[in-house]
C-alpha atoms as a PDB file:
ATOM      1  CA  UNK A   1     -33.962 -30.536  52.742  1.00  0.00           C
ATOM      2  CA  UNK A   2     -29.754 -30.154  52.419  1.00  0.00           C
ATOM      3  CA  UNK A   3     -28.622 -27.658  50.222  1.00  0.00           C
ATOM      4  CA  UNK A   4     -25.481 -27.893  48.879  1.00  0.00           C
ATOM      5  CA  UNK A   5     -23.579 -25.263  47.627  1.00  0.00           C
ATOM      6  CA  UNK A   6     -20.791 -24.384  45.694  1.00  0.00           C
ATOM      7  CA  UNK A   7     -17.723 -22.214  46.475  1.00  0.00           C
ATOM      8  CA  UNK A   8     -15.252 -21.269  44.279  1.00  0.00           C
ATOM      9  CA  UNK A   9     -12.137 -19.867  45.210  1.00  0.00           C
ATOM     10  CA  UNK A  10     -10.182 -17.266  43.052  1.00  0.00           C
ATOM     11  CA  UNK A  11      -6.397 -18.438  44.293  1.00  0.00           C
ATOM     12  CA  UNK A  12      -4.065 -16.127  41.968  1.00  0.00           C
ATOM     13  CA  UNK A  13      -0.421 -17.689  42.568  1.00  0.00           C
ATOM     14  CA  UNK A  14       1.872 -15.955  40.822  1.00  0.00           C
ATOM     15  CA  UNK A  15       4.321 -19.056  40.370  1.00  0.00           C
ATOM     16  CA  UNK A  16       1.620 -20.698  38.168  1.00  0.00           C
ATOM     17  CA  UNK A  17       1.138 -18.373  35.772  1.00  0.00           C
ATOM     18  CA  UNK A  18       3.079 -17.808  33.145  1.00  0.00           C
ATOM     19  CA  UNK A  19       3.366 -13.911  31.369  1.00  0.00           C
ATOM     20  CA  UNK A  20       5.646 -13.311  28.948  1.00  0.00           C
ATOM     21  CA  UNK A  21       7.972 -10.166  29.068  1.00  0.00           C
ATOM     22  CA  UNK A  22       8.166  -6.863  26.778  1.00  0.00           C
ATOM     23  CA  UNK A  23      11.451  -8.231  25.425  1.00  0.00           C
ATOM     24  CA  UNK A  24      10.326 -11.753  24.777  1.00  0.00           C
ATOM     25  CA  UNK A  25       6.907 -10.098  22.758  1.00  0.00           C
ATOM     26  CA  UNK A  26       8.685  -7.430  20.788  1.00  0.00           C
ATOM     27  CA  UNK A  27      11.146 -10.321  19.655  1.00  0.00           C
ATOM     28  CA  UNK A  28       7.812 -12.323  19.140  1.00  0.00           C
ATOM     29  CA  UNK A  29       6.501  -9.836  16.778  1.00  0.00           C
ATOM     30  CA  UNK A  30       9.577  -8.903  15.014  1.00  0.00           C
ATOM     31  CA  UNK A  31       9.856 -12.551  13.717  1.00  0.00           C
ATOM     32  CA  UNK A  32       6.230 -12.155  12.906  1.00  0.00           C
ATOM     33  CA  UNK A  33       6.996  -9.067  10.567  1.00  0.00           C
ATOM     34  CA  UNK A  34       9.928 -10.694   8.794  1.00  0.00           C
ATOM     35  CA  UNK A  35       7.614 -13.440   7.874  1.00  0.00           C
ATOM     36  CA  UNK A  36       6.953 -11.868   4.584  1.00  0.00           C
ATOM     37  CA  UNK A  37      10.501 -12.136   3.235  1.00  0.00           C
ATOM     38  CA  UNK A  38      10.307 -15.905   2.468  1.00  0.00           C
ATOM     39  CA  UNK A  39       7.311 -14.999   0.110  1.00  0.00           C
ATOM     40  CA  UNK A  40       9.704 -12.337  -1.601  1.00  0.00           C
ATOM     41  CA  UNK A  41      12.323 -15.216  -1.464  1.00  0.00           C
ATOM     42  CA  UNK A  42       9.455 -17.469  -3.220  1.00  0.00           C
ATOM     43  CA  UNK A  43       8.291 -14.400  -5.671  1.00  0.00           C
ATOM     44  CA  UNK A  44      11.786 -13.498  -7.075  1.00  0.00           C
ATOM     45  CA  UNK A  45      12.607 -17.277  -7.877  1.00  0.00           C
ATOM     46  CA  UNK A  46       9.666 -17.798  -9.634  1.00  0.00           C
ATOM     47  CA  UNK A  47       9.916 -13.818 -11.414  1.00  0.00           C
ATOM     48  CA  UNK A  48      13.594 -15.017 -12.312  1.00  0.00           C
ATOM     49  CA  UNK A  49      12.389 -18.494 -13.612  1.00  0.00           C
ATOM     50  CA  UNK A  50       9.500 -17.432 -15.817  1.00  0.00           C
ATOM     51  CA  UNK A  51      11.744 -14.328 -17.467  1.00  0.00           C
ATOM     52  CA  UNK A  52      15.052 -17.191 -18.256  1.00  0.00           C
ATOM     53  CA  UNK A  53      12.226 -19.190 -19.129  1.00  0.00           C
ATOM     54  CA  UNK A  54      10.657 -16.604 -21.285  1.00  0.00           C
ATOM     55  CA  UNK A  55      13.934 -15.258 -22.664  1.00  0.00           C
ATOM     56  CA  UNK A  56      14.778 -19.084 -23.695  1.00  0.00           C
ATOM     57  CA  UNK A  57      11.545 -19.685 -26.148  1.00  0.00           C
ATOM     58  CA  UNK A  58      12.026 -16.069 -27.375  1.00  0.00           C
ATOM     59  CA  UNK A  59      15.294 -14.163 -27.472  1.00  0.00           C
ATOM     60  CA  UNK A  60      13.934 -11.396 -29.961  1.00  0.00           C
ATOM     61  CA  UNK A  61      12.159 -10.025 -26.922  1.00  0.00           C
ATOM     62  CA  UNK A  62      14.777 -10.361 -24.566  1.00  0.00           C
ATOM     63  CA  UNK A  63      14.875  -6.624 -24.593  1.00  0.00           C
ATOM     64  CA  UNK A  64      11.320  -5.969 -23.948  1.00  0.00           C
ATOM     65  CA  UNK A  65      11.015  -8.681 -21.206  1.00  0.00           C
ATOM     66  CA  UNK A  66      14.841  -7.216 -18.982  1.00  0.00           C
ATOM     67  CA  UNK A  67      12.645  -3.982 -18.624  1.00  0.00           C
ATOM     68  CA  UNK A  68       9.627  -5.409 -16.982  1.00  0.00           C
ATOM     69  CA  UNK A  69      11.607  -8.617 -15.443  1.00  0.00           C
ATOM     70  CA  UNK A  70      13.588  -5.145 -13.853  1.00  0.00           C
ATOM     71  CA  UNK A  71      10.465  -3.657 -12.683  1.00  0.00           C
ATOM     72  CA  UNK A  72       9.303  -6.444 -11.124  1.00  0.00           C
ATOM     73  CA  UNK A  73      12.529  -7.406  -9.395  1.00  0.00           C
ATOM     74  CA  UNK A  74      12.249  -4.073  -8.003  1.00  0.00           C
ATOM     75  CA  UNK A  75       8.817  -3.731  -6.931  1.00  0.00           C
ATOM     76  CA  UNK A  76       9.502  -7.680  -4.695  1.00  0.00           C
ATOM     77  CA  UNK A  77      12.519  -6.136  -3.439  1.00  0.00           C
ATOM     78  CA  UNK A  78      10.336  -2.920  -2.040  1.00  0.00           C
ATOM     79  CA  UNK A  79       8.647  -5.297  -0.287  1.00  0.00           C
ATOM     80  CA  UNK A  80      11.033  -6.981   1.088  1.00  0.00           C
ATOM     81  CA  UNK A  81      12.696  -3.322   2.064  1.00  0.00           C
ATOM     82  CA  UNK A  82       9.319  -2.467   3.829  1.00  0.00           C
ATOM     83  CA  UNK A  83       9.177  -5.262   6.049  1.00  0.00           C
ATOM     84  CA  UNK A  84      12.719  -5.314   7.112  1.00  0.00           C
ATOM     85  CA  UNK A  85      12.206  -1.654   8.040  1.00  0.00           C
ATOM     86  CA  UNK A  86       9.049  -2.568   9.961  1.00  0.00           C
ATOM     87  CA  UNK A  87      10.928  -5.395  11.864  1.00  0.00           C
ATOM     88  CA  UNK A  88      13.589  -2.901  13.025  1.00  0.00           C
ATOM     89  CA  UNK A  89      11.241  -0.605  14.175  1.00  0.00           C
ATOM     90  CA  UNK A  90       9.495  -3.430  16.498  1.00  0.00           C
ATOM     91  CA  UNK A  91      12.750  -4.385  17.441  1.00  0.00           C
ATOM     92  CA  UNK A  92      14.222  -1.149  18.716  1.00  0.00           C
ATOM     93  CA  UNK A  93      12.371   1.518  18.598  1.00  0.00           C
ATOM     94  CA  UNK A  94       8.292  -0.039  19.847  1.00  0.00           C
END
């Protein structure tokens, strides 16, 4: 009776394998974090086009609707703020 047998042999070449460097990952993740600012981009079209809209069927409450279309503008733009800081904290400082 032959046995056959396996071998298996762990060659590590460094040439094949590709690693990716602290520069190119913290650039990696920075674009990651900034991904949120095209959904503020998205959120104050759409807060901007509902209040004109808004404003346009009813001007009586164009008054009542500047304060909260304010607020809301605002609270998107914090957002945005809080992501652009978190970016340039990945970026330089991490």
């Amino acid at each position: 009776m032959t046995h056959c047998t396996r071998t298996s042999l762990n060659v590590h070449n460094n040439k094949d394998q590709t690693t990716m460097s602290d520069d190119a990952v913290r650039m990696l993740a920075t674009a990651l974090a900034l991904l949120p600012l095209a959904a503020v981009a998205l959120a104050l079209g759409k807060i901007f086009g509902e209040w004109l809209n808004g404003v346009a069927r009813n001007p009586g409450a164009s008054e009542q609707m500047k304060e909260v279309g304010y607020l809301a503008f605002a609270l998107t733009e914090a957002i945005a703020l809080f992501a652009l800081i978190v970016a340039f904290i990945i970026l330089f400082v991490g």
